[in-house]
N, C-alpha and C. Protein backbone atom coordinates (compact mmCIF):
# COMPACT_ATOMS: atom_id res chain seq x y z
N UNK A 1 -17.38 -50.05 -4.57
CA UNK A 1 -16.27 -49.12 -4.71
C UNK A 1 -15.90 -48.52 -3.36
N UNK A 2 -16.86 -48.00 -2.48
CA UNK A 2 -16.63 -47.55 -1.15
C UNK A 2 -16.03 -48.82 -0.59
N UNK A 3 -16.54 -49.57 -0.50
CA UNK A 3 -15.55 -50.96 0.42
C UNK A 3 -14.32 -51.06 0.09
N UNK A 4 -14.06 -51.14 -1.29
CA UNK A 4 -12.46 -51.06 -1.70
C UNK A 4 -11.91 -50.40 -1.10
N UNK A 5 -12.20 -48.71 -0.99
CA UNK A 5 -11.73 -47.63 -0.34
C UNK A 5 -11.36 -48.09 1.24
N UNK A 6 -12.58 -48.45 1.57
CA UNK A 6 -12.43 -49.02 3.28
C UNK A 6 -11.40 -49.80 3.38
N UNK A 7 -11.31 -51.03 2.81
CA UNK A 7 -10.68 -51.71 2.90
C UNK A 7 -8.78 -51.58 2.84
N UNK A 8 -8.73 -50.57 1.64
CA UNK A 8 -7.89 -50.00 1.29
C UNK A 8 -7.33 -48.69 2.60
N UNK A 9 -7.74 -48.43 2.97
CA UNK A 9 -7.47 -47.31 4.14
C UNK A 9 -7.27 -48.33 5.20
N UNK A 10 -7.77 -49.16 6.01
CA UNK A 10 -7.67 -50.03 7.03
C UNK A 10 -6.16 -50.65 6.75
N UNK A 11 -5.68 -51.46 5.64
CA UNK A 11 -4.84 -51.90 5.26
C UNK A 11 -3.45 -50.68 5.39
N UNK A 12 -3.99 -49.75 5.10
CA UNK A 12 -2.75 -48.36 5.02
C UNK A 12 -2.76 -47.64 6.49
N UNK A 13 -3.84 -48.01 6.86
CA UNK A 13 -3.53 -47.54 8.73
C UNK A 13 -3.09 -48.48 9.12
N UNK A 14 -3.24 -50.35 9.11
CA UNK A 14 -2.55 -51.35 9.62
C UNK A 14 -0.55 -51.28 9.27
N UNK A 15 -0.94 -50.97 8.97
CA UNK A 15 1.11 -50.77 7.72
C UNK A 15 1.65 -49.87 8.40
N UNK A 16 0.67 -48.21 8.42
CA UNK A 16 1.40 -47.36 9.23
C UNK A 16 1.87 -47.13 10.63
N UNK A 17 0.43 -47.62 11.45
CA UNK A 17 0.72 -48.30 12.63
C UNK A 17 1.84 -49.08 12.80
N UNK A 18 2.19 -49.96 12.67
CA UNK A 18 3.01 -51.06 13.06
C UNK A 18 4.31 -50.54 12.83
N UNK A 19 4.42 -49.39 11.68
CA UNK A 19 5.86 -48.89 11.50
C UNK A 19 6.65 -47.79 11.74
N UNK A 20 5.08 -46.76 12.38
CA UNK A 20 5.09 -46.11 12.58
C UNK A 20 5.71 -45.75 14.45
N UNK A 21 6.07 -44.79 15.12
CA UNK A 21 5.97 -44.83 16.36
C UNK A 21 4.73 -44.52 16.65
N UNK A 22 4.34 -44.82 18.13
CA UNK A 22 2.91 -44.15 18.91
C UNK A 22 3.14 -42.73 18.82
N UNK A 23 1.49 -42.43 19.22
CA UNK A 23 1.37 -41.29 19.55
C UNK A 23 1.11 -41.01 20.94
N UNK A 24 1.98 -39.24 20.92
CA UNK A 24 2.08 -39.46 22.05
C UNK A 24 0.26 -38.89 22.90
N UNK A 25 0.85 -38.74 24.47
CA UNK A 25 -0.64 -39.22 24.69
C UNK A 25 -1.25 -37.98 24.80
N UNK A 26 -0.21 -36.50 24.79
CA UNK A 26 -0.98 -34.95 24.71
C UNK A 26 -1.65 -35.08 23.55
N UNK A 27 -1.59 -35.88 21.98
CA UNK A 27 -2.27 -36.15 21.20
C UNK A 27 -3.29 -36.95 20.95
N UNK A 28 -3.06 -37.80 21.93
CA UNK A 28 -4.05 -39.36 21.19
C UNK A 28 -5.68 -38.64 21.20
N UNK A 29 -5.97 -37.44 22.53
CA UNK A 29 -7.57 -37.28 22.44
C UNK A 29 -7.95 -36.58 20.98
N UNK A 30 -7.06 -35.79 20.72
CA UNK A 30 -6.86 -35.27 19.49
C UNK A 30 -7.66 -36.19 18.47
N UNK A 31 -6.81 -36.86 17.86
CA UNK A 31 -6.82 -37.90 17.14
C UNK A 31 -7.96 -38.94 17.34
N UNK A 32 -8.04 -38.93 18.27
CA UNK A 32 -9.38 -40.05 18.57
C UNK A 32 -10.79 -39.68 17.95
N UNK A 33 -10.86 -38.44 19.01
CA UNK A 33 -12.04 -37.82 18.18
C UNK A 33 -11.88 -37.46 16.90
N UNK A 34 -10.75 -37.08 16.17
CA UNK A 34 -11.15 -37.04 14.63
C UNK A 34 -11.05 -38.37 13.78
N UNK A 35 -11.01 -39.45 14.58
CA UNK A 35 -11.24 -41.14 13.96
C UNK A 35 -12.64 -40.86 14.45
N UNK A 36 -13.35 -40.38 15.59
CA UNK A 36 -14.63 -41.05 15.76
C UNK A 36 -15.46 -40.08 14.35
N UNK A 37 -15.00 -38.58 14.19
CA UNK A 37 -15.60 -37.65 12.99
C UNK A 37 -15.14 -38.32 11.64
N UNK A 38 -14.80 -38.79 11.61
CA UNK A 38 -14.22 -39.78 10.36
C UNK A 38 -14.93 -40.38 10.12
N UNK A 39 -15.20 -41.90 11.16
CA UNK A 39 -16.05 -42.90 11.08
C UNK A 39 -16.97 -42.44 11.04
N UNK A 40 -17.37 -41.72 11.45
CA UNK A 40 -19.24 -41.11 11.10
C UNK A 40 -19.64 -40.51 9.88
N UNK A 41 -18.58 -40.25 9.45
CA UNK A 41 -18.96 -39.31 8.21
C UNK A 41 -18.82 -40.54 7.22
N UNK A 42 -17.60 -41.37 7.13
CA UNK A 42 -17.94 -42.68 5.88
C UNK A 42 -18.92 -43.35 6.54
N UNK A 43 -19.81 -43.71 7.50
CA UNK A 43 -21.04 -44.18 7.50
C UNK A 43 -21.98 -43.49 7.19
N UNK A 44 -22.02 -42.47 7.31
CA UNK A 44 -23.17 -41.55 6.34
C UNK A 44 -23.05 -41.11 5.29
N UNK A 45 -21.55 -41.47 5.06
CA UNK A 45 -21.30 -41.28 3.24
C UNK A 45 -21.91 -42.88 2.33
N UNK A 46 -21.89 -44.12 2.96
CA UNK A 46 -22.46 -45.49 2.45
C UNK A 46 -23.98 -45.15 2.95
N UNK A 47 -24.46 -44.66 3.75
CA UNK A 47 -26.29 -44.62 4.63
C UNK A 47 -26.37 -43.62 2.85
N UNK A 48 -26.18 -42.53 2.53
CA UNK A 48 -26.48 -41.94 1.69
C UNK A 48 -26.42 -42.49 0.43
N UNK A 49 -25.41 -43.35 0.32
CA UNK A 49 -25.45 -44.18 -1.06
C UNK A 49 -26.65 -45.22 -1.13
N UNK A 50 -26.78 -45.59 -0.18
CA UNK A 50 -27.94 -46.81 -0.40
C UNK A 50 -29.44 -46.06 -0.26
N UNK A 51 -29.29 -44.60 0.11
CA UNK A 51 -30.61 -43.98 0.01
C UNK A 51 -30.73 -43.10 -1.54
N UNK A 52 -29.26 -43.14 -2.31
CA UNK A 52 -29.24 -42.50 -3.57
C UNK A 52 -29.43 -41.41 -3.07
N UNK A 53 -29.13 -40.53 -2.59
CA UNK A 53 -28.76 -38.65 -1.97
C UNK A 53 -26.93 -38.77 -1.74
N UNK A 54 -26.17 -39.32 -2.21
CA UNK A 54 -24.69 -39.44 -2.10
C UNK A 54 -23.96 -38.11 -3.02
N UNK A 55 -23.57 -36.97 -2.60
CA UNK A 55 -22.92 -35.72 -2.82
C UNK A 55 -21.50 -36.02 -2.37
N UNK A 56 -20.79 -35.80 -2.86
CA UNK A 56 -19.16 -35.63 -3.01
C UNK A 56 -18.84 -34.45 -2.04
N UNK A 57 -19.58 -33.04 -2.57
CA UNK A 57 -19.23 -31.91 -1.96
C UNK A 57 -19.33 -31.76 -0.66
N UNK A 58 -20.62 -32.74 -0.18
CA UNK A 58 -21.25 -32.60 0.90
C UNK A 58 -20.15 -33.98 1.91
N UNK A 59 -20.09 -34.95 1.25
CA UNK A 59 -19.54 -35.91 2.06
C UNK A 59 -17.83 -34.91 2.29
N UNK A 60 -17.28 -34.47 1.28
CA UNK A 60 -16.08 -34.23 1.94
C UNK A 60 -15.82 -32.74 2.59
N UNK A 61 -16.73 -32.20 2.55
CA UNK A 61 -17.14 -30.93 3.75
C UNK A 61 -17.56 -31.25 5.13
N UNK A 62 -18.61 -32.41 5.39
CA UNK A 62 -18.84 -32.90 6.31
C UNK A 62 -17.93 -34.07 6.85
N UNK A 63 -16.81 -34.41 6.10
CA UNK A 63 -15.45 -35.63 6.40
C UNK A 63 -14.53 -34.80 7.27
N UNK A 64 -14.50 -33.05 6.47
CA UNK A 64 -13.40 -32.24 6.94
C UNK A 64 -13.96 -30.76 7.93
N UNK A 65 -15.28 -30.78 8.29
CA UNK A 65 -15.57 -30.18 9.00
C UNK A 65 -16.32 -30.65 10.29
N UNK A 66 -16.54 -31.82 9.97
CA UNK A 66 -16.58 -32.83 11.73
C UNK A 66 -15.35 -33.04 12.23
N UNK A 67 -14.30 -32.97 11.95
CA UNK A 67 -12.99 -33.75 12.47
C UNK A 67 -12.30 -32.34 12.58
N UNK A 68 -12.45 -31.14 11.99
CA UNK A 68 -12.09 -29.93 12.59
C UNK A 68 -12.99 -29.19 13.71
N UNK A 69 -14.29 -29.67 13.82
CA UNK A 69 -15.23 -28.92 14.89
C UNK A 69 -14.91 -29.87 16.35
N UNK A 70 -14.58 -31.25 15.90
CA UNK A 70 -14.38 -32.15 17.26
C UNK A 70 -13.19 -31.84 17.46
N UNK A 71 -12.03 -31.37 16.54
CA UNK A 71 -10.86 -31.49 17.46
C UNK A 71 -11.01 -29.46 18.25
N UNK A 72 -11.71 -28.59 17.61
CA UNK A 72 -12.04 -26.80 18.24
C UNK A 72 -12.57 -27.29 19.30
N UNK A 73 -13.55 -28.28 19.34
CA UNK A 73 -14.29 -28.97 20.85
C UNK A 73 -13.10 -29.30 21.87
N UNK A 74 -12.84 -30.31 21.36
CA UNK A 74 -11.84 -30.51 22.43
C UNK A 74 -10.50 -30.07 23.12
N UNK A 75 -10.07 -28.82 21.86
CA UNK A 75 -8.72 -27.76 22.51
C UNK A 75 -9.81 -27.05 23.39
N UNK A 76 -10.80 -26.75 23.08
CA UNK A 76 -11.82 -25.73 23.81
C UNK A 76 -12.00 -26.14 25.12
N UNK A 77 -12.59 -27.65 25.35
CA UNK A 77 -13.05 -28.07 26.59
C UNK A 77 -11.25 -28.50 27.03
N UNK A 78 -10.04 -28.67 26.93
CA UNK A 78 -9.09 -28.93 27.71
C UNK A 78 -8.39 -27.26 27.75
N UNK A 79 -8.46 -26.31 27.15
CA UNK A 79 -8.44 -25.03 28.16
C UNK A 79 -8.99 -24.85 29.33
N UNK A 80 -10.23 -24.92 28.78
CA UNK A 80 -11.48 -24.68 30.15
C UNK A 80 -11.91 -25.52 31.39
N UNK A 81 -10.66 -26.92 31.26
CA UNK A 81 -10.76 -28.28 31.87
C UNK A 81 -11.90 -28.36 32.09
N UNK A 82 -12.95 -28.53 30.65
CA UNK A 82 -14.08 -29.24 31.03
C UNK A 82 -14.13 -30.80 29.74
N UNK A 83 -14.88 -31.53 29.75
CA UNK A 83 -14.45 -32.92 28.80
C UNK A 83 -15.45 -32.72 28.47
N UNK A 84 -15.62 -30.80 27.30
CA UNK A 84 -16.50 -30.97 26.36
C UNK A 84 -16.65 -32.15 25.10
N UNK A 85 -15.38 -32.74 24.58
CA UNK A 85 -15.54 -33.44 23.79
C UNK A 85 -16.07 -34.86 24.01
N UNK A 86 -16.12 -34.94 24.97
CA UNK A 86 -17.56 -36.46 25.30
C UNK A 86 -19.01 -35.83 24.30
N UNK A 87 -19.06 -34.54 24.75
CA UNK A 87 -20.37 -34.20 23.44
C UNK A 87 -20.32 -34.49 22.50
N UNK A 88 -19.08 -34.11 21.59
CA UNK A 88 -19.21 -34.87 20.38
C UNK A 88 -19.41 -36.51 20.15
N UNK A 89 -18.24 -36.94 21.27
CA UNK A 89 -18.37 -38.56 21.36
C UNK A 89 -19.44 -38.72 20.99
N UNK A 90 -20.61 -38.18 22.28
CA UNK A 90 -21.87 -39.04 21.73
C UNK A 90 -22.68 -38.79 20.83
N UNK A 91 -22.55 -37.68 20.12
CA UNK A 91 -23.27 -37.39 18.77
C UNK A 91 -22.67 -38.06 17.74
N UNK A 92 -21.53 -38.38 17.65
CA UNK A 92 -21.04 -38.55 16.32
C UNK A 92 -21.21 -40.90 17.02
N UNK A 93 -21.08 -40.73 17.52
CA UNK A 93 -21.50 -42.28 17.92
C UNK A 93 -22.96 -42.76 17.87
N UNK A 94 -23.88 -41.86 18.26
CA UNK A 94 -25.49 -41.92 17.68
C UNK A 94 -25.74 -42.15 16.22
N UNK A 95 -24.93 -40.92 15.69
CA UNK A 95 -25.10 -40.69 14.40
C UNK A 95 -24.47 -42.32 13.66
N UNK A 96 -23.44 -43.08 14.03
CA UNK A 96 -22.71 -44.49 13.61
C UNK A 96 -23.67 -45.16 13.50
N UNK A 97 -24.35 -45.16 15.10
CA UNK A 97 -24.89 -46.57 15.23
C UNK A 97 -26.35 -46.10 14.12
N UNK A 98 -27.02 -45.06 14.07
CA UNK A 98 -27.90 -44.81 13.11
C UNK A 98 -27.96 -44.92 12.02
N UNK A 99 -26.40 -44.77 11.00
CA UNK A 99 -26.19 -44.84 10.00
C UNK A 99 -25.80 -46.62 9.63
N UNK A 100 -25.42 -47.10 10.76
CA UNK A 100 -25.32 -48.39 10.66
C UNK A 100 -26.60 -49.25 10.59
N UNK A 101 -27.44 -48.62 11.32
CA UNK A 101 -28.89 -49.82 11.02
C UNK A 101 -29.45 -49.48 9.70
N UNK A 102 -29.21 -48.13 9.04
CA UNK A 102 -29.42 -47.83 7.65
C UNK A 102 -29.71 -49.09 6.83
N UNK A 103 -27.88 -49.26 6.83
CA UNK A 103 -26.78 -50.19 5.88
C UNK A 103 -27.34 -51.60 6.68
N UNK A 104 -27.18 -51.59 7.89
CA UNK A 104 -27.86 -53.11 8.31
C UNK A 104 -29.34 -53.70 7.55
N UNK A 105 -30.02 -52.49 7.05
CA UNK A 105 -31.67 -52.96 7.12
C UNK A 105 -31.58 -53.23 5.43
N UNK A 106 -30.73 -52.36 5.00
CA UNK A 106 -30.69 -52.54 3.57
C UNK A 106 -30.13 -53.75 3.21
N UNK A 107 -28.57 -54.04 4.17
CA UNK A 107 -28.62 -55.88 3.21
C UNK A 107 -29.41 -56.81 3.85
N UNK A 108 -30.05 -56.69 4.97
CA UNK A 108 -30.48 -57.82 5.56
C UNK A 108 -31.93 -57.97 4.36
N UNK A 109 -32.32 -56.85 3.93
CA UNK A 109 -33.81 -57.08 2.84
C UNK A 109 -32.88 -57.44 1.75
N UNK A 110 -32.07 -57.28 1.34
CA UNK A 110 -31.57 -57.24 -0.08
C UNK A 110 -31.15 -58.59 -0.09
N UNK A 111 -31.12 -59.33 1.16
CA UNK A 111 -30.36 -61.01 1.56
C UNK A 111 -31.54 -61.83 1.54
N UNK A 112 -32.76 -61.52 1.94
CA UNK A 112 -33.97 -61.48 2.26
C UNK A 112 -34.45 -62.06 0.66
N UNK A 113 -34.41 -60.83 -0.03
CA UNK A 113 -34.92 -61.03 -1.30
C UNK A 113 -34.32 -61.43 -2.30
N UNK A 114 -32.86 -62.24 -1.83
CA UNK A 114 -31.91 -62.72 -2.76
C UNK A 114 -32.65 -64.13 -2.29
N UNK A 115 -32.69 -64.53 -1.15
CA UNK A 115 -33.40 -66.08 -1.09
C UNK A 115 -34.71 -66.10 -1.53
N UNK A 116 -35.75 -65.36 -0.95
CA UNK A 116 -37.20 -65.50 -1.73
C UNK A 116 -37.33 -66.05 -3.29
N UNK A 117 -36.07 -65.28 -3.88
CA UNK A 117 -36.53 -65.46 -5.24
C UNK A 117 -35.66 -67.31 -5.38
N UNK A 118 -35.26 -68.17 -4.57
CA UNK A 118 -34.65 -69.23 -4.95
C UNK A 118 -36.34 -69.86 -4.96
């Protein structure tokens, strides 16, 4: 069901993109970092499903309060011209690649033990 979703969102950002105009570029850091708070949060919304701890309340508090704390980061650090929001970069990119070996370790056993049993 989450893949549908994925799949389904990728397909509706490919559509909007293409028909959409760019953004401009006082926005794009904006925006970037709340794609990278995005992506982290649906990888730890699937890492939590395959560990069975998957909360609704929690996934869409943490969907909508990473992508509001990275974009306070980064109006914060371009007042102060400092490129506080590389901090987040790399937390919320730790947190991907972590939540990704999750989901990696789980199908690679679950692929594992789909052949054993042939």
């Amino acid at each position: 069901m989450v893949f549908i979703a994925i799949i389904i969102g990728c397909l509706l950002g490919a559509i909007i993109g293409i028909n959409a105009p760019t953004i401009s570029y006082t926005y794009s850091s904006y925006l970037a970092i709340a794609i990278i708070a995005a992506l982290d949060s649906v990888f730890g919304g699937i890492a939590s499903v395959i560990n069975k701890k998957f909360d609704i309340k929690i996934f869409i508090s943490g969907f909508f309060g990473n992508a509001i704390l990275a974009i306070l980061l980064t109006i914060l650090g371009q007042k102060l011209n400092v490129d506080i929001y590389l901090a987040a970069i790399v937390v919320f990119v730790w947190r991907m690649f972590s939540n990704l070996g999750i989901i990696r370790r789980y199908y690679v056993e679950k692929w594992t033990e789909k052949f054993k049993k042939k």
